[in-house]
PDB file of N, CA and C in Angstrom:
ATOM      1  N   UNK A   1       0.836  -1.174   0.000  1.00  0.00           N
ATOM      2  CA  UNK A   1       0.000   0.000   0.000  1.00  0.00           C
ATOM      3  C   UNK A   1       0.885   1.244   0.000  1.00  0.00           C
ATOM      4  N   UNK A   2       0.998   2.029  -0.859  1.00  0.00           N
ATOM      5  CA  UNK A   2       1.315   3.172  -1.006  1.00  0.00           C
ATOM      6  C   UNK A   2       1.081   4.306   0.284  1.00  0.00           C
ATOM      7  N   UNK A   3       2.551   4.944   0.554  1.00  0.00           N
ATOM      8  CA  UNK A   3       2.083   5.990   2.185  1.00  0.00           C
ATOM      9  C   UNK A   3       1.764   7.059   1.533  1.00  0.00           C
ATOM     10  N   UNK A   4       1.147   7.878   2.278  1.00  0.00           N
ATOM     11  CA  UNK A   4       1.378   9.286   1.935  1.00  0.00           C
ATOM     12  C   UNK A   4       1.752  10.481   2.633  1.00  0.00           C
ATOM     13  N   UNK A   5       2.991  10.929   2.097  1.00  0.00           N
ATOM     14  CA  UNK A   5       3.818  12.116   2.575  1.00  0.00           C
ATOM     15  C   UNK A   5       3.230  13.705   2.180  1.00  0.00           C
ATOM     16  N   UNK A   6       1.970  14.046   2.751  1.00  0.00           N
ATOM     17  CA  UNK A   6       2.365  15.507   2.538  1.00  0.00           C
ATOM     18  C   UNK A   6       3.177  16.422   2.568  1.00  0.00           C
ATOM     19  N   UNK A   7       3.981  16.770   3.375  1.00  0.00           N
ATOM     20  CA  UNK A   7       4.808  17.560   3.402  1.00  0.00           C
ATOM     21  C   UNK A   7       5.869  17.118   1.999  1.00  0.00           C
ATOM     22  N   UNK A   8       6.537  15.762   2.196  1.00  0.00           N
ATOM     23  CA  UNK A   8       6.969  15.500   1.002  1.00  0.00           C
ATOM     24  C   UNK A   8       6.371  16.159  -0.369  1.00  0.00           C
ATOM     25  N   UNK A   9       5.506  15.702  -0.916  1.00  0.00           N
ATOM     26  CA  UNK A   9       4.827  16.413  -1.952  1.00  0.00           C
ATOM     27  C   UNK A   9       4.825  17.874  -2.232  1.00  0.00           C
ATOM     28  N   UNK A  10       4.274  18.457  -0.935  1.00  0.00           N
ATOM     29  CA  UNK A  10       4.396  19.788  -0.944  1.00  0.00           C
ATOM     30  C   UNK A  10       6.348  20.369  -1.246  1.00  0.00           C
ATOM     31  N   UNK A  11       6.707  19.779  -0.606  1.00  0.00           N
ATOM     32  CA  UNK A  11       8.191  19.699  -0.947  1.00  0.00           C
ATOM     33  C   UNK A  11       8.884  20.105  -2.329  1.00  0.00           C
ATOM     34  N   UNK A  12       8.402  18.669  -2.611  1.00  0.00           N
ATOM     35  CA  UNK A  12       8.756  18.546  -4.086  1.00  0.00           C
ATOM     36  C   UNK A  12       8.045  19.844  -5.128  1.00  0.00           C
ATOM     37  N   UNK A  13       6.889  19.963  -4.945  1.00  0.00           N
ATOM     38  CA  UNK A  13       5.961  20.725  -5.585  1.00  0.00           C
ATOM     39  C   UNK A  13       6.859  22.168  -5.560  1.00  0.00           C
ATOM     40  N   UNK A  14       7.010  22.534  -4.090  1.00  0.00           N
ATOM     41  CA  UNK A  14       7.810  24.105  -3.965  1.00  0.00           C
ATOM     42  C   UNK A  14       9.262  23.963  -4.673  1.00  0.00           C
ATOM     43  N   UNK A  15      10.157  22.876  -4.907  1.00  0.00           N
ATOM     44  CA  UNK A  15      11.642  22.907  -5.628  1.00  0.00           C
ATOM     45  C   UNK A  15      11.004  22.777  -6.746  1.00  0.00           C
ATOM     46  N   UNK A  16      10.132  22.217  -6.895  1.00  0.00           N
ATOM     47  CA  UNK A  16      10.200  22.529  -8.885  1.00  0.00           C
ATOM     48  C   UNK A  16       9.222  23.745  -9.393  1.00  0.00           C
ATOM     49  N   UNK A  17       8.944  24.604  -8.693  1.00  0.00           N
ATOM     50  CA  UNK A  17       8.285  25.645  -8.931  1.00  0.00           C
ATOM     51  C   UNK A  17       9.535  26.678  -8.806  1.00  0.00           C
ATOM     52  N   UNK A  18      10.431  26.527  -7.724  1.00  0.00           N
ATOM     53  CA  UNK A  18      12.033  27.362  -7.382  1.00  0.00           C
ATOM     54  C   UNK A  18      12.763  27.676  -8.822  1.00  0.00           C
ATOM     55  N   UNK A  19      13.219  26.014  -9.038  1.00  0.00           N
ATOM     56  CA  UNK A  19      13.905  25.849 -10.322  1.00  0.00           C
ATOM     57  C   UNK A  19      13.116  26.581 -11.368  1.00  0.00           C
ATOM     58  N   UNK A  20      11.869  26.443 -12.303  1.00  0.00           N
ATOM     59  CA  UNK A  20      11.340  26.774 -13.133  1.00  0.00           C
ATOM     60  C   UNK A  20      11.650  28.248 -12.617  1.00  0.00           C
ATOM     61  N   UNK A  21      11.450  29.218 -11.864  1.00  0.00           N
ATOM     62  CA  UNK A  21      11.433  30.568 -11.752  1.00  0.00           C
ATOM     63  C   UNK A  21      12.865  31.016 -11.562  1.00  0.00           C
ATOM     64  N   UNK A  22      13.421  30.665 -10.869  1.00  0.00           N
ATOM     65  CA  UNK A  22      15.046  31.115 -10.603  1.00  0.00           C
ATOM     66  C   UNK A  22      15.983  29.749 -10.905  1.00  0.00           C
ATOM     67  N   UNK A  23      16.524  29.767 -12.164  1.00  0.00           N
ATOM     68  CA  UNK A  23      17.216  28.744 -12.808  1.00  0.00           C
ATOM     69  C   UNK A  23      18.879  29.213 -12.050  1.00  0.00           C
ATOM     70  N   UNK A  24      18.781  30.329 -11.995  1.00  0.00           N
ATOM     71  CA  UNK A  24      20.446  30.676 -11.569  1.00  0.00           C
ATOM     72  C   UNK A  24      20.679  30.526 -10.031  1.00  0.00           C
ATOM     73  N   UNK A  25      19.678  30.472  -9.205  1.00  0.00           N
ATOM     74  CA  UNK A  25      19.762  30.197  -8.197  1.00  0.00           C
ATOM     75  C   UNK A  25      19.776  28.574  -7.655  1.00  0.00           C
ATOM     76  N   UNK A  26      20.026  28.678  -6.337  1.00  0.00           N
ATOM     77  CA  UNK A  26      20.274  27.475  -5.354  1.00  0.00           C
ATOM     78  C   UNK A  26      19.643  27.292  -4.560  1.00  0.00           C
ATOM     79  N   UNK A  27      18.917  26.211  -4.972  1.00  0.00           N
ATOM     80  CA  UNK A  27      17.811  25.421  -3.745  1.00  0.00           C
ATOM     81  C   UNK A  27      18.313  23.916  -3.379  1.00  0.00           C
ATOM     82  N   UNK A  28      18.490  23.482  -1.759  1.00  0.00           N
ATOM     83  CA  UNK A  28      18.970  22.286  -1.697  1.00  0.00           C
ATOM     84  C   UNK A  28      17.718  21.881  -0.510  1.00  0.00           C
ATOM     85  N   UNK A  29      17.572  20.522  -1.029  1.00  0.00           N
ATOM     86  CA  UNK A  29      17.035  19.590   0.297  1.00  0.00           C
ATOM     87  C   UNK A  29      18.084  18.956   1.539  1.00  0.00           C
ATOM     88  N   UNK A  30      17.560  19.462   2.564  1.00  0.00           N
ATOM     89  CA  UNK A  30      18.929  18.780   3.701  1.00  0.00           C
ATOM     90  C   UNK A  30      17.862  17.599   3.961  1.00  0.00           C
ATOM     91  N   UNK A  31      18.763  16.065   3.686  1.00  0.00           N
ATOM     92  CA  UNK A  31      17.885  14.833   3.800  1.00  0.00           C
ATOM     93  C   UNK A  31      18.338  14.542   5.136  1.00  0.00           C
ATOM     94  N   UNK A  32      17.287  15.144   6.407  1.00  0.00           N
ATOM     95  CA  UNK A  32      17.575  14.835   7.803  1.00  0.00           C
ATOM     96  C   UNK A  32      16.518  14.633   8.680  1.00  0.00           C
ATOM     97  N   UNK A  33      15.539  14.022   7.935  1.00  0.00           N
ATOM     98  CA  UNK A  33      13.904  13.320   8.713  1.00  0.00           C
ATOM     99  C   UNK A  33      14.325  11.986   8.275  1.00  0.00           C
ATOM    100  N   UNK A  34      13.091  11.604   8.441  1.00  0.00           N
ATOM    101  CA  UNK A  34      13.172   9.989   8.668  1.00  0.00           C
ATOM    102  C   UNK A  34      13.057   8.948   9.363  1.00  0.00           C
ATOM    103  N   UNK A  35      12.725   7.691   9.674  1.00  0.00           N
ATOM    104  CA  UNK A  35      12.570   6.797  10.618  1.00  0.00           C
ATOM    105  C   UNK A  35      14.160   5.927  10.034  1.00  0.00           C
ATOM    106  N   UNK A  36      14.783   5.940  10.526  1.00  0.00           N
ATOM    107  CA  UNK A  36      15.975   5.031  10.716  1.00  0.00           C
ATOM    108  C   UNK A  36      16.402   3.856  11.352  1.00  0.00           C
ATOM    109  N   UNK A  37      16.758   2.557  11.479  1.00  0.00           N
ATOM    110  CA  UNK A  37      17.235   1.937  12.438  1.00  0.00           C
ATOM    111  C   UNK A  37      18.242   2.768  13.173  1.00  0.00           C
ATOM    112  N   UNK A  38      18.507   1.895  14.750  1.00  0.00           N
ATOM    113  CA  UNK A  38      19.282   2.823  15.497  1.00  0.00           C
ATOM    114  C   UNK A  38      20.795   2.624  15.317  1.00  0.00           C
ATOM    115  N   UNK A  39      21.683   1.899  14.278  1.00  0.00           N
ATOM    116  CA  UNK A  39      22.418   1.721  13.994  1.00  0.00           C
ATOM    117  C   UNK A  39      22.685   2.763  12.755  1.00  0.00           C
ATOM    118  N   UNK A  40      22.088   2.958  11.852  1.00  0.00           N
ATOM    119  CA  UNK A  40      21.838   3.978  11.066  1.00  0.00           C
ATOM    120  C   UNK A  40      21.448   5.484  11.294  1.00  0.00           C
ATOM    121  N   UNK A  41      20.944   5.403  12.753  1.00  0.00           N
ATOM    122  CA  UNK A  41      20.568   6.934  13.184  1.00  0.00           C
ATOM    123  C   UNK A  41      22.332   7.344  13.738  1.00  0.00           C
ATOM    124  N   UNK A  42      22.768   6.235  14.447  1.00  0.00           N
ATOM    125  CA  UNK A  42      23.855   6.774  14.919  1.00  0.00           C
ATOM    126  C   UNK A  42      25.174   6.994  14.152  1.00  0.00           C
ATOM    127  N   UNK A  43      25.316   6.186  12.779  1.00  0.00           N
ATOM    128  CA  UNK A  43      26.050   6.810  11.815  1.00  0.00           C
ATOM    129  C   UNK A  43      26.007   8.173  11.128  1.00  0.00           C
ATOM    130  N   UNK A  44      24.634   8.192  10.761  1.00  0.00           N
ATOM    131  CA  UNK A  44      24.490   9.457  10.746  1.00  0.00           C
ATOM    132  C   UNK A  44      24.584  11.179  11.327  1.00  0.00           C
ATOM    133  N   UNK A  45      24.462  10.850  12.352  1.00  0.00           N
ATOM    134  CA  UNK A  45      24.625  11.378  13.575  1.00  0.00           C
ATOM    135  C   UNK A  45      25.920  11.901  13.866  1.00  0.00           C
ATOM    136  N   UNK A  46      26.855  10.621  13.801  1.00  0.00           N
ATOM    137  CA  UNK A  46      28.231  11.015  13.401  1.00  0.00           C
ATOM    138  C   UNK A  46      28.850  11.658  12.469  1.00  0.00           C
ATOM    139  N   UNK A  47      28.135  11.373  11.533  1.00  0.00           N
ATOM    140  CA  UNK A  47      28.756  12.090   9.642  1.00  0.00           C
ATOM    141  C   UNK A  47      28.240  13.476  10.058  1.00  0.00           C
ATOM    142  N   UNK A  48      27.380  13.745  10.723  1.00  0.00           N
ATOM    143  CA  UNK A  48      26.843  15.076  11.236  1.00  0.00           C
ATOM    144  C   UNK A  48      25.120  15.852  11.412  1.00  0.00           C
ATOM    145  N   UNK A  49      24.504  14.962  10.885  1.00  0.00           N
ATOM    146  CA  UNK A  49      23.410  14.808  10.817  1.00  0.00           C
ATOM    147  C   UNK A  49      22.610  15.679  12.575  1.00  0.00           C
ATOM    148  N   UNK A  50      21.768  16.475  12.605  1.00  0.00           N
ATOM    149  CA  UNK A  50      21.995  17.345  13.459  1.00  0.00           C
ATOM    150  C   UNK A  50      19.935  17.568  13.354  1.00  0.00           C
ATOM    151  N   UNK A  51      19.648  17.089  14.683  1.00  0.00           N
ATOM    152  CA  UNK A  51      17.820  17.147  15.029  1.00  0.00           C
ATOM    153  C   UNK A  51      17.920  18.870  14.716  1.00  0.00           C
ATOM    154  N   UNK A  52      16.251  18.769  13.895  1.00  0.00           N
ATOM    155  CA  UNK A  52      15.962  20.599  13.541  1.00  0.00           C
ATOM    156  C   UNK A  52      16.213  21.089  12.497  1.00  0.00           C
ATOM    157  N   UNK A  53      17.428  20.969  12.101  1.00  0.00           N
ATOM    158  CA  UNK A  53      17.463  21.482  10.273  1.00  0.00           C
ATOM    159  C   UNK A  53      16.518  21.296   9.770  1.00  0.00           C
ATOM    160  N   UNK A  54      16.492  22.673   9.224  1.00  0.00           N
ATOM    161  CA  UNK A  54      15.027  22.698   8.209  1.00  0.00           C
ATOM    162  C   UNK A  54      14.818  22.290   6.854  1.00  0.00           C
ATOM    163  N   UNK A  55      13.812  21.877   6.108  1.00  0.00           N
ATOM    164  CA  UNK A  55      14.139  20.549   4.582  1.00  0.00           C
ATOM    165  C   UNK A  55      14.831  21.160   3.507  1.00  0.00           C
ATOM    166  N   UNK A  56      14.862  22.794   3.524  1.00  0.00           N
ATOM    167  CA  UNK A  56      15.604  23.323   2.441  1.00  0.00           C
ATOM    168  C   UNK A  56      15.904  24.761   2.655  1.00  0.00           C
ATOM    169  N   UNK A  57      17.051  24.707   1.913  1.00  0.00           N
ATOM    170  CA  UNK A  57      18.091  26.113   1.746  1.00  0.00           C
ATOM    171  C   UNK A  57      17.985  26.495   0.593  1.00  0.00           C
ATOM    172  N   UNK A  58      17.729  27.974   0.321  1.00  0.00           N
ATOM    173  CA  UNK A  58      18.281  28.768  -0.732  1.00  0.00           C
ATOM    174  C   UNK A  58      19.313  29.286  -0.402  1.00  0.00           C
ATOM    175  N   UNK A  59      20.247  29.025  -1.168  1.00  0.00           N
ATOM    176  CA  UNK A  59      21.451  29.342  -0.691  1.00  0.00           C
ATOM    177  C   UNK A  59      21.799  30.829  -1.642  1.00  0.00           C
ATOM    178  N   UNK A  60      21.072  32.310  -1.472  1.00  0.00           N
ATOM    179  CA  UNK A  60      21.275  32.956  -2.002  1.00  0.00           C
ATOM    180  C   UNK A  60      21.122  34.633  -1.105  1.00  0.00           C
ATOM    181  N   UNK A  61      22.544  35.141  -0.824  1.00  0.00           N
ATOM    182  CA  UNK A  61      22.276  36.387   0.440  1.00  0.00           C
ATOM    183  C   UNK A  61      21.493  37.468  -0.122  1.00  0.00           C
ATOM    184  N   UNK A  62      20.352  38.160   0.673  1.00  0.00           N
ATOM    185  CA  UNK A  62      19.789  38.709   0.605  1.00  0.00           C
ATOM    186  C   UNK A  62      19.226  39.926   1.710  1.00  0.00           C
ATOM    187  N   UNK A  63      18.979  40.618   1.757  1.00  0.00           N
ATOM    188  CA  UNK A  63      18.499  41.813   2.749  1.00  0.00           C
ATOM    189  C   UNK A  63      19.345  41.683   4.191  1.00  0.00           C
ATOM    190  N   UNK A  64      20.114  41.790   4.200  1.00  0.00           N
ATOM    191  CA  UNK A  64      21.375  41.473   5.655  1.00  0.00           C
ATOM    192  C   UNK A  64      21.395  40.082   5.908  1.00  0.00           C
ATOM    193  N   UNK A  65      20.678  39.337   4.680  1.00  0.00           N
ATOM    194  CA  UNK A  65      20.551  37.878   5.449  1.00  0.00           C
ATOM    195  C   UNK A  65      21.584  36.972   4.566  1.00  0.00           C
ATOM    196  N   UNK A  66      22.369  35.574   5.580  1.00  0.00           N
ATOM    197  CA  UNK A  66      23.255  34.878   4.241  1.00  0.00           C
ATOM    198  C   UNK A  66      22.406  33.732   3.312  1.00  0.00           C
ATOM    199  N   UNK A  67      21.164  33.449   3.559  1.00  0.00           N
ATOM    200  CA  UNK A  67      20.510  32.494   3.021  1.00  0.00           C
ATOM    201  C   UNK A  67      19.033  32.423   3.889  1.00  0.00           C
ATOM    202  N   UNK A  68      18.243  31.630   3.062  1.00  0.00           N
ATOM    203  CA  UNK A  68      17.109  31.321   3.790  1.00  0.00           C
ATOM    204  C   UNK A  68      16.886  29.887   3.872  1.00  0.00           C
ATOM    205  N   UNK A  69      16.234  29.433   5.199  1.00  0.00           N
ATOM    206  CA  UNK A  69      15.587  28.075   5.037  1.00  0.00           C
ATOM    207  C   UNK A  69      14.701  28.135   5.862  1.00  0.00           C
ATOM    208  N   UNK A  70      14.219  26.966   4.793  1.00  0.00           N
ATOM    209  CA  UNK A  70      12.442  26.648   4.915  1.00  0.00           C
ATOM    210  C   UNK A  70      12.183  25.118   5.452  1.00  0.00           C
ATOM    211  N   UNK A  71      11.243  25.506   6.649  1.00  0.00           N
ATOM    212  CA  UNK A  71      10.971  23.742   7.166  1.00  0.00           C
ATOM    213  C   UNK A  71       9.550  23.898   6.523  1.00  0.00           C
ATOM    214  N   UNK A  72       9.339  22.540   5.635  1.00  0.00           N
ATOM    215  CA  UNK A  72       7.918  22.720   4.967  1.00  0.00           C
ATOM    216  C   UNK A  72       7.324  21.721   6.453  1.00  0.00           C
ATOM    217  N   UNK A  73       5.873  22.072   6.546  1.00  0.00           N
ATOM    218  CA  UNK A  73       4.831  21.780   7.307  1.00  0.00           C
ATOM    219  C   UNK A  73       3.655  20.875   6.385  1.00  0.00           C
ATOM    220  N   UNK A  74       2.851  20.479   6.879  1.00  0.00           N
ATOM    221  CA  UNK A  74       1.598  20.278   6.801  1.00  0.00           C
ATOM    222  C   UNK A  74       0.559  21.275   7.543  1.00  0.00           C
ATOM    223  N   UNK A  75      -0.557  21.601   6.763  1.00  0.00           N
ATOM    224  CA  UNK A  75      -1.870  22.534   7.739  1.00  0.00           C
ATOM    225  C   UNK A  75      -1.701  22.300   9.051  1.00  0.00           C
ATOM    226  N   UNK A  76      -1.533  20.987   9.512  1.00  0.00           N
ATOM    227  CA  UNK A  76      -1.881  21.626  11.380  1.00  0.00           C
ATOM    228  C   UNK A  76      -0.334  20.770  11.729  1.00  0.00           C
ATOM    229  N   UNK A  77       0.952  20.779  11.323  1.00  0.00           N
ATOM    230  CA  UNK A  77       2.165  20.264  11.550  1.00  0.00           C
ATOM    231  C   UNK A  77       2.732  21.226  12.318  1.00  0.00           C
ATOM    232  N   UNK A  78       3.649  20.794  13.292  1.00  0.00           N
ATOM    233  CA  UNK A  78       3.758  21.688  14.878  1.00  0.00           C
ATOM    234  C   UNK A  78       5.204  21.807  14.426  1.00  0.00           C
ATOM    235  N   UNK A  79       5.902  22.986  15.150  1.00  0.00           N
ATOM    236  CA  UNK A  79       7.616  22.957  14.425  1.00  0.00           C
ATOM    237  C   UNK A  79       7.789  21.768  16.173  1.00  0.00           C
ATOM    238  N   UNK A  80       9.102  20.796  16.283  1.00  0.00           N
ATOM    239  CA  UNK A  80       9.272  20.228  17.046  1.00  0.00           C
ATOM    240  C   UNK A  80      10.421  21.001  18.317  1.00  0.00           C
ATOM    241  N   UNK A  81      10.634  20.630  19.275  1.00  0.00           N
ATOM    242  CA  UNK A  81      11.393  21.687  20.143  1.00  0.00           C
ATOM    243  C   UNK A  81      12.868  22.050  19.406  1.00  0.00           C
ATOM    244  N   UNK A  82      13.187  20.359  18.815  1.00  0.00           N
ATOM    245  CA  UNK A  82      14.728  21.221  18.193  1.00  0.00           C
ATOM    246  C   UNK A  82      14.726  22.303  16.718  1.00  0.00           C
ATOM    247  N   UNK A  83      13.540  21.825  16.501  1.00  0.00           N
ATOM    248  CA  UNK A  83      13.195  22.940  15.431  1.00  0.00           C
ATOM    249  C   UNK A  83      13.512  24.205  15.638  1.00  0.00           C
ATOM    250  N   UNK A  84      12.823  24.785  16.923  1.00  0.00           N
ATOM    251  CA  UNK A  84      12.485  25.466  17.251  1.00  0.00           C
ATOM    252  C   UNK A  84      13.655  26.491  17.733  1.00  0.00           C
ATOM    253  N   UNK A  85      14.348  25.903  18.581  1.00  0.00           N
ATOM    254  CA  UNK A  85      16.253  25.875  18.813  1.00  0.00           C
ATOM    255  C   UNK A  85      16.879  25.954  17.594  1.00  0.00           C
ATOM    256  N   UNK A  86      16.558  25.093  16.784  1.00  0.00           N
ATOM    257  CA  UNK A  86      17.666  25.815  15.378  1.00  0.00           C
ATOM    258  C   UNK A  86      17.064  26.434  15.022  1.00  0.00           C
ATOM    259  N   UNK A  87      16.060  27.088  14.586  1.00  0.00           N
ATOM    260  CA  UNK A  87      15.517  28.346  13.781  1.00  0.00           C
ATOM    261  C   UNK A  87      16.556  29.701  14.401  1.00  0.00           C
ATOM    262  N   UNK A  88      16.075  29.710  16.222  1.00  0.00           N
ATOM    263  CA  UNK A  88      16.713  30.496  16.785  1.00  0.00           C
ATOM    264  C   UNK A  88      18.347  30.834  16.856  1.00  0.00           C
ATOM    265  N   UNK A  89      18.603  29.280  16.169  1.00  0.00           N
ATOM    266  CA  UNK A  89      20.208  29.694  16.242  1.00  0.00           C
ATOM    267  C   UNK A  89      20.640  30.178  14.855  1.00  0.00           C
ATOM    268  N   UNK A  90      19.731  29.867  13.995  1.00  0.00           N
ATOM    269  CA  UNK A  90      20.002  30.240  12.605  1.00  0.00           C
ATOM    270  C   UNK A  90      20.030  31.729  12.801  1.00  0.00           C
ATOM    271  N   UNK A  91      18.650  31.957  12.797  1.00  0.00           N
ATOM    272  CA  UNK A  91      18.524  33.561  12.790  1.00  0.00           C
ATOM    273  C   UNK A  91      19.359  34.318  13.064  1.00  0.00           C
ATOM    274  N   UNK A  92      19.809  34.043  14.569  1.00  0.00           N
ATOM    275  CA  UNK A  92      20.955  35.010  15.108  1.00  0.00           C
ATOM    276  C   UNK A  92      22.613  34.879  14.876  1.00  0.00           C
ATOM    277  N   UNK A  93      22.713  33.875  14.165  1.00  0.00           N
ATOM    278  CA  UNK A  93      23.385  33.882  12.784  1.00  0.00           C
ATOM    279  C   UNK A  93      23.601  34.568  11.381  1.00  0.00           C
ATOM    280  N   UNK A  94      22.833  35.062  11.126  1.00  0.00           N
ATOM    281  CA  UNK A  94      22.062  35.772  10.137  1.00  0.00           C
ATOM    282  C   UNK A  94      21.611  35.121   9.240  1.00  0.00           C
ATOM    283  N   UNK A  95      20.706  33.848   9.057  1.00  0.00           N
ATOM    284  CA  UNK A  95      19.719  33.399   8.107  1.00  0.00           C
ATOM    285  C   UNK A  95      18.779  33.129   8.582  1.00  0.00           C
ATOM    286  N   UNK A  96      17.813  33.704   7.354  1.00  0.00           N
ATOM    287  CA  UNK A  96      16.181  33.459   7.308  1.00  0.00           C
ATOM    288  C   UNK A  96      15.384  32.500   7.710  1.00  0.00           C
ATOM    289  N   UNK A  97      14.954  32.323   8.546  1.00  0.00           N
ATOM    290  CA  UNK A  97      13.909  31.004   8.650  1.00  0.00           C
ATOM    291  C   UNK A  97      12.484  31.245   8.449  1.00  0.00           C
ATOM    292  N   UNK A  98      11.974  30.406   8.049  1.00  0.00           N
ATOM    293  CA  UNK A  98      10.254  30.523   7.715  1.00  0.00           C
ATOM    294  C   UNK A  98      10.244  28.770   7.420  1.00  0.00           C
ATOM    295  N   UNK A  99       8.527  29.298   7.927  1.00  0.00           N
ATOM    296  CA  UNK A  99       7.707  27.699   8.256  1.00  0.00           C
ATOM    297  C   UNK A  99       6.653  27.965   7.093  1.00  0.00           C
ATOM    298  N   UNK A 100       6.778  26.970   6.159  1.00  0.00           N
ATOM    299  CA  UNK A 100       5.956  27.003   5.109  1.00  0.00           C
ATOM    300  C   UNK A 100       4.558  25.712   4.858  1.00  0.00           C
ATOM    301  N   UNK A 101       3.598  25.858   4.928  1.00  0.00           N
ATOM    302  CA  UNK A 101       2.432  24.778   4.752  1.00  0.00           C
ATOM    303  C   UNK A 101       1.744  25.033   3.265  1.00  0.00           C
ATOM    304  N   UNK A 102       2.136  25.604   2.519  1.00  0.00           N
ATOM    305  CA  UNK A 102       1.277  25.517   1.075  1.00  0.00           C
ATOM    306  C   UNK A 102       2.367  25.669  -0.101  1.00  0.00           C
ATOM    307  N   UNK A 103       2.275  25.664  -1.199  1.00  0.00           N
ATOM    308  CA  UNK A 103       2.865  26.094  -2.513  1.00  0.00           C
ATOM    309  C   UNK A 103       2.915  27.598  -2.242  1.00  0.00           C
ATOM    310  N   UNK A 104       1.080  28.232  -2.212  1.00  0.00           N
ATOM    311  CA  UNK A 104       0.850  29.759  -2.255  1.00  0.00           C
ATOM    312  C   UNK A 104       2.232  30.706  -1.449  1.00  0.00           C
ATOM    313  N   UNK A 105       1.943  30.209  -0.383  1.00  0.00           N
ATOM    314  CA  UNK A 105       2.459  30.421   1.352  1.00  0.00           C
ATOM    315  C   UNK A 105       4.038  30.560   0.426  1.00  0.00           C
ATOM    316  N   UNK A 106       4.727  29.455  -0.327  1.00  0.00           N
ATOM    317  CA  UNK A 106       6.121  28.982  -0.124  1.00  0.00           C
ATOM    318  C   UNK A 106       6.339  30.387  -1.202  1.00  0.00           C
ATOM    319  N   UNK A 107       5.537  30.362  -2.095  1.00  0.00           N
ATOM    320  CA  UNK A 107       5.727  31.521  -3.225  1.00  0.00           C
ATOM    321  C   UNK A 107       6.144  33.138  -2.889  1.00  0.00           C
ATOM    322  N   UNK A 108       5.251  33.139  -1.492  1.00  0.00           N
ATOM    323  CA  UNK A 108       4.855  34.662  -1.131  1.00  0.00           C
ATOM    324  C   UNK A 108       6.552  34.439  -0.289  1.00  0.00           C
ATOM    325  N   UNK A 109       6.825  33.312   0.551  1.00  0.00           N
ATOM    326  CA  UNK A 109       7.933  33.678   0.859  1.00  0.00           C
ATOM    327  C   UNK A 109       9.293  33.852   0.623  1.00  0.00           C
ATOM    328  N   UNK A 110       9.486  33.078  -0.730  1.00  0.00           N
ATOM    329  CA  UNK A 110      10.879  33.072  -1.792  1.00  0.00           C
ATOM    330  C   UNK A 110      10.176  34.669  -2.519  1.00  0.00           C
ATOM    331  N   UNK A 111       9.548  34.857  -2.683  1.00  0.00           N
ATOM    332  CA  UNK A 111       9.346  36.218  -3.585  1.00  0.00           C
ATOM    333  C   UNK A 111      10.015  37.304  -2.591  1.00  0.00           C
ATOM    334  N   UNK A 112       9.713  37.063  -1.706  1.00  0.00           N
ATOM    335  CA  UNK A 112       9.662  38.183  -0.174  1.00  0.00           C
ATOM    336  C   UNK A 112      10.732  38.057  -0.151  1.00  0.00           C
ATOM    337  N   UNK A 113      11.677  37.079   0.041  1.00  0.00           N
ATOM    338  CA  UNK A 113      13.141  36.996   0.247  1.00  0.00           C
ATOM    339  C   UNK A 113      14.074  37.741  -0.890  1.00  0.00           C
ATOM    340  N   UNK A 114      13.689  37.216  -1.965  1.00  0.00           N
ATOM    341  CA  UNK A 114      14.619  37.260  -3.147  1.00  0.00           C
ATOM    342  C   UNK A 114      14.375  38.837  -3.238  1.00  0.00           C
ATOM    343  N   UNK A 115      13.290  39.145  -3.614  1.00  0.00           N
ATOM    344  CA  UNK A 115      12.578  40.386  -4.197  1.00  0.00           C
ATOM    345  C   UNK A 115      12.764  42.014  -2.718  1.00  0.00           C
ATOM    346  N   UNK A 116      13.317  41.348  -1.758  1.00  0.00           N
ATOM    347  CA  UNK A 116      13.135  42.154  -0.264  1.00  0.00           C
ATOM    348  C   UNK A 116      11.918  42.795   0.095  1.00  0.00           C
TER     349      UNK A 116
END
């Protein structure tokens, strides 16, 4: 039986809407969700793998900021506590964070970024 990943989808949906509009720019997925065995969580872990990173970076500086990233959501998806801790450490870092739940939502906020 086939699962279904909203946020995934929505995911995917917002990088290929990125690409089609800003070809010269840089959008990356950080692959750091997941259900893992615990032998596999802890390799990872080691290579550097770090609870909270958000699913994607534009890696492009803008308005005092060095980049933005976006943790995509679902409609009623909660940010989790380490989320919440890295946003804060990002920021005061100087990059953008935003919590995105739609395509619309993801549009208004890469426009907002790029566009200041």
């Amino acid at each position: 039986m086939a699962r279904n990943y909203p946020e995934e989808s929505l995911q995917i949906a917002c990088v290929q809407w990125f690409r089609l509009q800003y070809p010269n720019h840089i959008i990356f997925h950080v692959p750091n969700g997941g259900k893992r065995n615990p032998r596999e969580a802890a390799r990872l872990k080691r290579a550097g793998t770090l609870a909270g990173i958000p699913d994607l970076f534009v890696a492009e500086p803008c308005n005092n900021m060095s980049g933005l990233f976006i943790e995509m959501k679902s409609p009623k998806g909660k940010l989790t506590d380490s989320q919440k801790d890295i946003s804060k450490k990002l920021f005061y870092r100087g990059y953008a964070f935003e919590v995105c739940r739609s395509i619309e939502e993801f549009v208004h906020i890469v426009r907002g970024y790029l566009n200041g």
